[in-house]
N, C-alpha and C. Protein backbone atom coordinates (compact mmCIF):
# COMPACT_ATOMS: atom_id res chain seq x y z
N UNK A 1 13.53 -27.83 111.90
CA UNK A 1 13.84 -29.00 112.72
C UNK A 1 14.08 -28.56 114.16
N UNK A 2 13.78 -29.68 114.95
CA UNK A 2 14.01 -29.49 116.84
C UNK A 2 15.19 -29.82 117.10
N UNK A 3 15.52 -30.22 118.16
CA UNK A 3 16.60 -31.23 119.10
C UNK A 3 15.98 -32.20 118.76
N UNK A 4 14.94 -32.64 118.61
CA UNK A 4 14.99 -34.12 119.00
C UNK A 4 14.91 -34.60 117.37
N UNK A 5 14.73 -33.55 116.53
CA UNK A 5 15.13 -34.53 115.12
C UNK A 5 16.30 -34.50 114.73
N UNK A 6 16.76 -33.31 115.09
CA UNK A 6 18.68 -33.58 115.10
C UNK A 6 19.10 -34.59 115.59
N UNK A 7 18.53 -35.35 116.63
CA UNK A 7 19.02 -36.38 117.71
C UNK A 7 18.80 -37.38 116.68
N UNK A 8 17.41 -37.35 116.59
CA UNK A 8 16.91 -38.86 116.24
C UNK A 8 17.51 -39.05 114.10
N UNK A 9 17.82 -37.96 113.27
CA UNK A 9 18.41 -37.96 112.12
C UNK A 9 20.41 -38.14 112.56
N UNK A 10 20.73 -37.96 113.86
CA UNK A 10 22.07 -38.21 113.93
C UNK A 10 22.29 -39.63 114.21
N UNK A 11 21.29 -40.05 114.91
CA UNK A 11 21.24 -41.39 115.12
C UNK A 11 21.50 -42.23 113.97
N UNK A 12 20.79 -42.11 112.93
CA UNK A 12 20.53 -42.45 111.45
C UNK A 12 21.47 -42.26 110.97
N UNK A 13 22.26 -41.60 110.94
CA UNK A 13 23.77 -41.40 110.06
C UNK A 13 25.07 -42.51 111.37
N UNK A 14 24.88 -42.52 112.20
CA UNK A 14 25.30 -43.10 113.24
C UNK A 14 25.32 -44.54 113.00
N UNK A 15 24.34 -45.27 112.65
CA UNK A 15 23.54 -46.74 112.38
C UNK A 15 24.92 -47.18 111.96
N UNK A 16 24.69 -46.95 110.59
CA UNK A 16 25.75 -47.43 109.86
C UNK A 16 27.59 -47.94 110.49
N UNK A 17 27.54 -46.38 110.34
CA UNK A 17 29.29 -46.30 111.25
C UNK A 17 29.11 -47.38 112.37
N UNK A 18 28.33 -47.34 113.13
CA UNK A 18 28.80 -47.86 114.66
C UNK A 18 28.82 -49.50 114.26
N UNK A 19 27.80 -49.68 112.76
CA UNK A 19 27.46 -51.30 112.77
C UNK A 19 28.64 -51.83 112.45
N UNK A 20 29.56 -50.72 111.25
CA UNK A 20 30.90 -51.54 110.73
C UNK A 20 31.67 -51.69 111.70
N UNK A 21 31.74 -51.08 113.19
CA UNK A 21 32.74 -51.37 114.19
C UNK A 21 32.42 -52.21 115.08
N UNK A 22 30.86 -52.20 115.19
CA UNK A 22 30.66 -53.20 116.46
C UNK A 22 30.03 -52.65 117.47
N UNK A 23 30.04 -51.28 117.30
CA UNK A 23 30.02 -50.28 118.54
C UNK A 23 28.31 -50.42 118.97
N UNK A 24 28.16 -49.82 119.67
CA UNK A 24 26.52 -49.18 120.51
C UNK A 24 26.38 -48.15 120.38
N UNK A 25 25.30 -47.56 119.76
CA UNK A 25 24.84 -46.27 120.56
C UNK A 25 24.00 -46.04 121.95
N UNK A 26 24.39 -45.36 122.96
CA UNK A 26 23.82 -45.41 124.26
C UNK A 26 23.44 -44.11 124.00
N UNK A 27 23.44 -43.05 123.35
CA UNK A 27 22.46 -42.24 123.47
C UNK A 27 23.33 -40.55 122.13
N UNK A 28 22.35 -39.94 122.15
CA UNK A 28 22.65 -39.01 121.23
C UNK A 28 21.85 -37.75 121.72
N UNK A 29 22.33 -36.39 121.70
CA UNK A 29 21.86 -35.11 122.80
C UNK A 29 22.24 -33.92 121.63
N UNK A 30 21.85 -33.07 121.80
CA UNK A 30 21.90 -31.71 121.12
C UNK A 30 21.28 -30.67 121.96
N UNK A 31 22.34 -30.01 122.87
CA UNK A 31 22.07 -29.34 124.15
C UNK A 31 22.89 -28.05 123.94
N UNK A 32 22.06 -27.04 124.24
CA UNK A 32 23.03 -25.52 124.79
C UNK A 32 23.73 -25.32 126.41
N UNK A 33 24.96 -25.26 126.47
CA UNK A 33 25.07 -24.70 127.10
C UNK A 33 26.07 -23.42 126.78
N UNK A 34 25.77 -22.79 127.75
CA UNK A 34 26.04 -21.26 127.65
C UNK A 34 25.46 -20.99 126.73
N UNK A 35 26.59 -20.00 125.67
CA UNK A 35 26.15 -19.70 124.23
C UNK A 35 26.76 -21.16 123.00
N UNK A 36 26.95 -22.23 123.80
CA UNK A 36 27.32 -23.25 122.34
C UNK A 36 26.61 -24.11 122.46
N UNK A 37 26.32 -24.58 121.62
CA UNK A 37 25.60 -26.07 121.01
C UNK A 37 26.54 -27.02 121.29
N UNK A 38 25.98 -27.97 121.51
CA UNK A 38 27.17 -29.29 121.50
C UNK A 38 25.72 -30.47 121.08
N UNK A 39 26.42 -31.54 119.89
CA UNK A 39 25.80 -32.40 119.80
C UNK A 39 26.96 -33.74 120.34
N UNK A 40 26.50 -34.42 120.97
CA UNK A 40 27.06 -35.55 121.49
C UNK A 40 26.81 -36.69 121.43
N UNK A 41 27.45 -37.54 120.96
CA UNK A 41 26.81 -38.97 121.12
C UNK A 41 27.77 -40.21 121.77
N UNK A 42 27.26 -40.63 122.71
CA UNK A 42 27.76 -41.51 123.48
C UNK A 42 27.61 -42.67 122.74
N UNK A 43 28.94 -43.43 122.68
CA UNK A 43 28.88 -44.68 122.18
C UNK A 43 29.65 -46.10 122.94
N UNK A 44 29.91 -47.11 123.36
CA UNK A 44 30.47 -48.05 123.73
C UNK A 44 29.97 -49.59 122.96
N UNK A 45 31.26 -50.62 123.86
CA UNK A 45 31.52 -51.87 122.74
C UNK A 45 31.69 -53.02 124.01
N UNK A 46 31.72 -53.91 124.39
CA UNK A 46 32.26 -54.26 125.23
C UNK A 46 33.82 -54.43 125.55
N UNK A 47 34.11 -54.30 126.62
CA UNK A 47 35.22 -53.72 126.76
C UNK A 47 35.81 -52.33 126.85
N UNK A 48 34.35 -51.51 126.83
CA UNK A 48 34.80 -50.02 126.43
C UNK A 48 35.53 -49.49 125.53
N UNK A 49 34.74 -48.46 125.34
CA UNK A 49 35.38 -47.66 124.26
C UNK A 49 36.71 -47.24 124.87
N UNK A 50 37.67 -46.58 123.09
CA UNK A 50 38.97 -45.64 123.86
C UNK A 50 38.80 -44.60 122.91
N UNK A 51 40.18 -43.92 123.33
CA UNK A 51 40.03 -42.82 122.74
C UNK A 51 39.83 -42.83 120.88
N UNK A 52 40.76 -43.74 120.38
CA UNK A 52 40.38 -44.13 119.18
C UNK A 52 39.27 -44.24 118.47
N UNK A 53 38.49 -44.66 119.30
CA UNK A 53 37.22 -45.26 118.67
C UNK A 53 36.68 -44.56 118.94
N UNK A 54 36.29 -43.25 119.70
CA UNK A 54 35.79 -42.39 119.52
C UNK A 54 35.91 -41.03 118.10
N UNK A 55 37.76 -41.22 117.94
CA UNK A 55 37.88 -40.27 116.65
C UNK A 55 37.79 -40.78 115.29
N UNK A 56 37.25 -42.05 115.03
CA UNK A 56 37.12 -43.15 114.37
C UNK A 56 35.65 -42.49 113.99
N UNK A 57 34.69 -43.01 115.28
CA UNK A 57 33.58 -42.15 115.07
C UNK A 57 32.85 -41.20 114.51
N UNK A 58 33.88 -40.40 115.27
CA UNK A 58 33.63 -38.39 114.93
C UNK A 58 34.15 -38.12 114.03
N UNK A 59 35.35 -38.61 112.80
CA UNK A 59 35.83 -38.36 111.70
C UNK A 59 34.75 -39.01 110.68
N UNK A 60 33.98 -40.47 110.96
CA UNK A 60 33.45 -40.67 110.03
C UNK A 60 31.51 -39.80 109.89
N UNK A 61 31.54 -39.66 111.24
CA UNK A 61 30.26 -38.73 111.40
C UNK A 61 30.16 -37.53 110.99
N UNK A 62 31.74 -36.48 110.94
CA UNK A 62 31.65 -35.07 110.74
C UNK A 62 31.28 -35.12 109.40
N UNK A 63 32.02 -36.32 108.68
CA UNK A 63 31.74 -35.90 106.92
C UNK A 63 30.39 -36.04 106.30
N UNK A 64 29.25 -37.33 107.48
CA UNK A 64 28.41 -37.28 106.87
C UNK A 64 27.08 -35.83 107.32
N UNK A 65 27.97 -35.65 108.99
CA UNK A 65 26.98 -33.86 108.96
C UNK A 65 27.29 -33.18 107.88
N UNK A 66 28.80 -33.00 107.88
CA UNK A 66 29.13 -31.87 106.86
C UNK A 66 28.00 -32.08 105.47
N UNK A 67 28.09 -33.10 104.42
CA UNK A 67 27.31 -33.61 103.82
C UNK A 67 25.53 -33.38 103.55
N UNK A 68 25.01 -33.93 104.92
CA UNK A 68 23.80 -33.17 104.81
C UNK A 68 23.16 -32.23 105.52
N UNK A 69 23.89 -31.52 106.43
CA UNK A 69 24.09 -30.08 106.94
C UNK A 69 22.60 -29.82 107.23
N UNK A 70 22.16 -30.76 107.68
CA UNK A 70 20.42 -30.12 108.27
C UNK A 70 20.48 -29.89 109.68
N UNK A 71 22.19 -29.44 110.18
CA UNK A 71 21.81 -28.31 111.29
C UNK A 71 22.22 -27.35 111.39
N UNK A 72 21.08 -25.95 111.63
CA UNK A 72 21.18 -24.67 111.16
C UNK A 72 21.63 -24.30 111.80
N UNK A 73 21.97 -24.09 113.36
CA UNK A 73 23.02 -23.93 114.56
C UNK A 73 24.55 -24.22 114.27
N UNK A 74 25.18 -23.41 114.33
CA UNK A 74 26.39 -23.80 114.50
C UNK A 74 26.80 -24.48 115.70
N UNK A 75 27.09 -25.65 115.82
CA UNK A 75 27.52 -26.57 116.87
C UNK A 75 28.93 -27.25 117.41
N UNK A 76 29.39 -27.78 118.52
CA UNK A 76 30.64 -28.65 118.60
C UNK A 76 29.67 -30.19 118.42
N UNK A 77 30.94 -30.81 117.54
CA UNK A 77 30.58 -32.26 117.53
C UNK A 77 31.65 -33.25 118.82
N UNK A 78 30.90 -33.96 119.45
CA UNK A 78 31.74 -34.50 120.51
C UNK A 78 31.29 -36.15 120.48
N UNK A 79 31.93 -37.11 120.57
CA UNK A 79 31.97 -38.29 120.65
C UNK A 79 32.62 -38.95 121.66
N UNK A 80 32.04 -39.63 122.73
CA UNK A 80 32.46 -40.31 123.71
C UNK A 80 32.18 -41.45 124.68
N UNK A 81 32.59 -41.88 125.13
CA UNK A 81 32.04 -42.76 126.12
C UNK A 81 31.25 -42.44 126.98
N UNK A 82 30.23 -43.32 127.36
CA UNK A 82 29.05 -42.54 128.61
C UNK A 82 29.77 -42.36 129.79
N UNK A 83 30.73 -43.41 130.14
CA UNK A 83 30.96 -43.39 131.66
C UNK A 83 30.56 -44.29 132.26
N UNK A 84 30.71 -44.65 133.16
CA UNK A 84 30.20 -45.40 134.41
C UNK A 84 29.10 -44.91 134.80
N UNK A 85 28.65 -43.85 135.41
CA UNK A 85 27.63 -43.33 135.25
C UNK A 85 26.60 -42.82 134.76
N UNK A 86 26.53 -43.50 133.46
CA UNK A 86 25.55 -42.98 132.58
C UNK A 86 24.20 -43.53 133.07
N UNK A 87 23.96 -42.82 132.28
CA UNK A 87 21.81 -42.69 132.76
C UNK A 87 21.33 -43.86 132.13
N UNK A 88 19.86 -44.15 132.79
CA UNK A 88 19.12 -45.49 131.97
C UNK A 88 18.04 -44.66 131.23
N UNK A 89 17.91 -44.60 130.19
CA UNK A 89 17.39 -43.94 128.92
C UNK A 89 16.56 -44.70 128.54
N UNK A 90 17.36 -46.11 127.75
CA UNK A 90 16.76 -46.74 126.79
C UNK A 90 16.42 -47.80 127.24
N UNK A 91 15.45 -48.85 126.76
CA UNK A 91 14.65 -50.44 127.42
C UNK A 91 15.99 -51.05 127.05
N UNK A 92 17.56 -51.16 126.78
CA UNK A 92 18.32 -52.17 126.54
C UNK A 92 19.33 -51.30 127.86
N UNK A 93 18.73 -50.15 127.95
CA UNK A 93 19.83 -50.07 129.61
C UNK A 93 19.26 -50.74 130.47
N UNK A 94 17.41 -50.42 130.77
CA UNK A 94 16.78 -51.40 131.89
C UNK A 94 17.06 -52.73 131.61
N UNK A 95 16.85 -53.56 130.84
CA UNK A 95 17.60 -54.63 130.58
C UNK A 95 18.48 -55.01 131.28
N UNK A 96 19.94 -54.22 130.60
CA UNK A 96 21.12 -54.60 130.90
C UNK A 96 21.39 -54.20 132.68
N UNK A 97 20.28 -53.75 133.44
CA UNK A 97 20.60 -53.13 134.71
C UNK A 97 19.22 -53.90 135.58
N UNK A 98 18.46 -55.12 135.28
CA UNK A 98 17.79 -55.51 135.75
C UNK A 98 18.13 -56.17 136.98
N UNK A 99 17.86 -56.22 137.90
CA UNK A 99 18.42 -57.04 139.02
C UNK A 99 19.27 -56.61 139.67
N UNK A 100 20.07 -55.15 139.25
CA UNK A 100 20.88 -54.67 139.84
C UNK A 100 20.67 -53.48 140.24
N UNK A 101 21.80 -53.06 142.14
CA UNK A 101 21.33 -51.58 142.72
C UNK A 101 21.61 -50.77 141.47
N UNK A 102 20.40 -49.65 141.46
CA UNK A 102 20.63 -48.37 140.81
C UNK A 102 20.33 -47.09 141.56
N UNK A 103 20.39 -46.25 141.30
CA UNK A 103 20.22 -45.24 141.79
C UNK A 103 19.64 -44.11 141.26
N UNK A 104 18.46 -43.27 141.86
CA UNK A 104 17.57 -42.66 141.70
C UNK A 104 17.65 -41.24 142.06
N UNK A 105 17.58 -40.01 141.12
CA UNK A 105 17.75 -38.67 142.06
C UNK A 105 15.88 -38.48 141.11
N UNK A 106 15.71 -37.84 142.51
CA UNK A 106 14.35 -37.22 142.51
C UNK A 106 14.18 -35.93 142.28
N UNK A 107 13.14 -35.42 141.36
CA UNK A 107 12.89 -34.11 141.69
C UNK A 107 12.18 -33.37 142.67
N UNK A 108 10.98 -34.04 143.70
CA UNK A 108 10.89 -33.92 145.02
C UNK A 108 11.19 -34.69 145.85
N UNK A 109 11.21 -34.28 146.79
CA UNK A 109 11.70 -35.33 148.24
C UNK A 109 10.72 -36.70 148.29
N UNK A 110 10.96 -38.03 148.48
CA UNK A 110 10.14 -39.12 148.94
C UNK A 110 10.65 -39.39 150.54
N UNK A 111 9.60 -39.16 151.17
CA UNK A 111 10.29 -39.87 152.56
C UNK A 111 11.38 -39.07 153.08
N UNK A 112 11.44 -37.52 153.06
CA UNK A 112 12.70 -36.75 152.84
C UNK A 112 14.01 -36.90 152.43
N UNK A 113 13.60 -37.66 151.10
CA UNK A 113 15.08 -38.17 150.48
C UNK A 113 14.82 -37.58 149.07
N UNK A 114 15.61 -36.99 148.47
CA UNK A 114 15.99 -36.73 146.66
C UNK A 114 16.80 -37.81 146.27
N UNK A 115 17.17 -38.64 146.68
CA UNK A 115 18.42 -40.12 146.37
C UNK A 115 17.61 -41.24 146.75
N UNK A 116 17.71 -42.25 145.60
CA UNK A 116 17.29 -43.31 146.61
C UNK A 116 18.25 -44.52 146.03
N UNK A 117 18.61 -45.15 146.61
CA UNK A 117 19.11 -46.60 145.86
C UNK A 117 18.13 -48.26 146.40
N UNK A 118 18.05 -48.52 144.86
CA UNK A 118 17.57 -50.06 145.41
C UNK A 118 18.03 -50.91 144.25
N UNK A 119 16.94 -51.87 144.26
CA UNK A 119 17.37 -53.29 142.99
C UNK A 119 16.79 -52.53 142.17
N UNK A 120 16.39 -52.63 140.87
CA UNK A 120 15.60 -52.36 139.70
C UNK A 120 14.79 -53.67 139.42
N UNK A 121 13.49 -53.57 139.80
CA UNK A 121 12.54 -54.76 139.76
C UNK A 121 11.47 -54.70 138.31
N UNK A 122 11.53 -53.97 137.88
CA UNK A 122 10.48 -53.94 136.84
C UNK A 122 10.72 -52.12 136.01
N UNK A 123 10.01 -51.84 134.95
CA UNK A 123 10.06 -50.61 134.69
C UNK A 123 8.94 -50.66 133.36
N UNK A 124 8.43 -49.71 133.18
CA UNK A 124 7.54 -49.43 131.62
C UNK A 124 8.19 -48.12 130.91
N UNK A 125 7.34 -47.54 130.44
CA UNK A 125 7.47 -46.84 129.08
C UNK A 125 7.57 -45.30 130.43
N UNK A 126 6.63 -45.84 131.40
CA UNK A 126 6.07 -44.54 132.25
C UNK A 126 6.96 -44.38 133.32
N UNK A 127 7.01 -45.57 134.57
CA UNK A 127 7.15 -46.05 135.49
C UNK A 127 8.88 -46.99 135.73
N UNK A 128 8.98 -46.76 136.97
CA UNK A 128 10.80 -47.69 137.18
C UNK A 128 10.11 -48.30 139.06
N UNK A 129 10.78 -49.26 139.10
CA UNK A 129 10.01 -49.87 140.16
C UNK A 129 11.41 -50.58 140.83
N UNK A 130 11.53 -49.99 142.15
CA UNK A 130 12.75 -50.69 142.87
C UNK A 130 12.27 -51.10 143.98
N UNK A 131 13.38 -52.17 144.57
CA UNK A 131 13.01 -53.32 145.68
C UNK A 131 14.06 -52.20 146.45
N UNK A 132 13.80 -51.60 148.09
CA UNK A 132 14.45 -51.30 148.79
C UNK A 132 15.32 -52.00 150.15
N UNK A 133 16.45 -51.93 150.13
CA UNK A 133 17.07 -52.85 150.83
C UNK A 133 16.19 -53.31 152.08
N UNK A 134 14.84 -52.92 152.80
CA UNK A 134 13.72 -52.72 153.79
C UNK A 134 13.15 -54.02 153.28
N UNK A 135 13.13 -53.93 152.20
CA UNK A 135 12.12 -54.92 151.57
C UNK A 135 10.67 -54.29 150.44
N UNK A 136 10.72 -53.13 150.81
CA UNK A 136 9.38 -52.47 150.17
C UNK A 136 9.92 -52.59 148.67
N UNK A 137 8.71 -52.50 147.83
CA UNK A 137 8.46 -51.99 146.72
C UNK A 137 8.16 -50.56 146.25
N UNK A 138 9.19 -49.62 145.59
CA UNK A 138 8.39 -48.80 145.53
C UNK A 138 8.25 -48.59 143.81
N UNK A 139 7.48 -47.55 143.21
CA UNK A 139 6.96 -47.56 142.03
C UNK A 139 7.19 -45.70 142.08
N UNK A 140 7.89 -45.63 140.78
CA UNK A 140 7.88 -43.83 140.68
C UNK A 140 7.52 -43.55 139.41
N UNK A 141 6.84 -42.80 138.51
CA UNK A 141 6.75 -42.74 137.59
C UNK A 141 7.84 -41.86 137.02
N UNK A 142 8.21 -41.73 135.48
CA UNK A 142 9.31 -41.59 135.13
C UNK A 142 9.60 -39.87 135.43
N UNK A 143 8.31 -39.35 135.24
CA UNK A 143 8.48 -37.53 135.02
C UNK A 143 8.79 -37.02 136.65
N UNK A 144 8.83 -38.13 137.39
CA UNK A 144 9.57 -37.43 138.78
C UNK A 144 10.76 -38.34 139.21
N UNK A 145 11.59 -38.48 138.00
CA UNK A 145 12.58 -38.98 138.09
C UNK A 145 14.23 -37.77 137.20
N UNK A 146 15.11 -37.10 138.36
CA UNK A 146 15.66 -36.62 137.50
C UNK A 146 16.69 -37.75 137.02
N UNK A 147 16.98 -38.10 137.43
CA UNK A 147 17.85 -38.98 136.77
C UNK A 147 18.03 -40.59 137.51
N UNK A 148 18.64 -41.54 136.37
CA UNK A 148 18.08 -42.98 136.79
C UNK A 148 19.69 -43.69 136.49
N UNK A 149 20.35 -44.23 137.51
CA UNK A 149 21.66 -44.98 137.03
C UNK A 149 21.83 -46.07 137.75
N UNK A 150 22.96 -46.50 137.17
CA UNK A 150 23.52 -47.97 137.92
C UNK A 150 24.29 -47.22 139.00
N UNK A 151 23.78 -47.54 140.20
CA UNK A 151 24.38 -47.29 141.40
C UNK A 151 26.11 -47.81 141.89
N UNK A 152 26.86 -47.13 142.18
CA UNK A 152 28.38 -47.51 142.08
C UNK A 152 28.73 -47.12 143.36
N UNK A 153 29.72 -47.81 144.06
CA UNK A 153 30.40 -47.43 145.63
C UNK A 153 31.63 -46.55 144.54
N UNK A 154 31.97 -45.26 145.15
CA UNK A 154 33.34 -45.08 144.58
C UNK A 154 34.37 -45.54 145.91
């Protein structure tokens, strides 16, 4: 097995749990850093998650890894809230972020910018398409996008 069937089989054990609470899954990761594994899965409800409902989570998730143990890595299991800043991943984040500024880091410069913020006007499977406060349209496709969020003043 990869990362991404760890991801997409944690998801699956996930379904369940999150349906009896109510909860969301916003996303699920199985990443090295340094020398550890960490599998993570971000979850929220409206109203946000707390700390509870995160160990609610991760107690009822560890038993069903423990259980069917199809990962050969020794890993940390972590359960949490995305944040305010979490990334647009999935077609129910573009959704939920339609019409509103987001914010864009690039992996090359456009216009000598790596940042961009605008509206979120449209998006596909490929492509994210923002209205710039100028008025332009612009269109980026997704693989020169490092990362895609709801734009926030702190």
């Amino acid at each position: 097995m990869n990362r991404s069937e760890y991801e997409k089989r944690t998801e699956e054990l996930l379904a369940p749990i999150l349906a009896q609470y109510g909860f969301e899954l916003v996303d699920v990761e199985f990443v090295k850093e340094g020398s550890t594994w960490y599998l993570r899965s971000y979850i929220d409800k409206p109203g946000g998650i707390s700390i509870d409902d995160c160990e609610v989570v991760s107690r009822a998730l560890e038993a069903l890894l423990d259980q069917e143990d199809f990962i050969k890595e020794a890993y940390v299991l972590e359960v949490s809230s995305p944040g305010l800043g979490r990334p647009l991943k999935k077609e129910k984040d573009y959704i939920r972020n339609e019409g509103k500024e987001i914010e864009l880091r690039l992996y090359k410069s456009f216009e000598h910018e790596k940042e961009l913020r605008g509206v979120l006007k449209a998006w596909t499977k490929d492509c994210v398409t923002i209205l710039m406060p100028d008025g332009r349209e612009l269109e980026f496709q997704k693989k020169e996008l490092a990362l895609v969020r709801e734009a926030f003043d702190w």
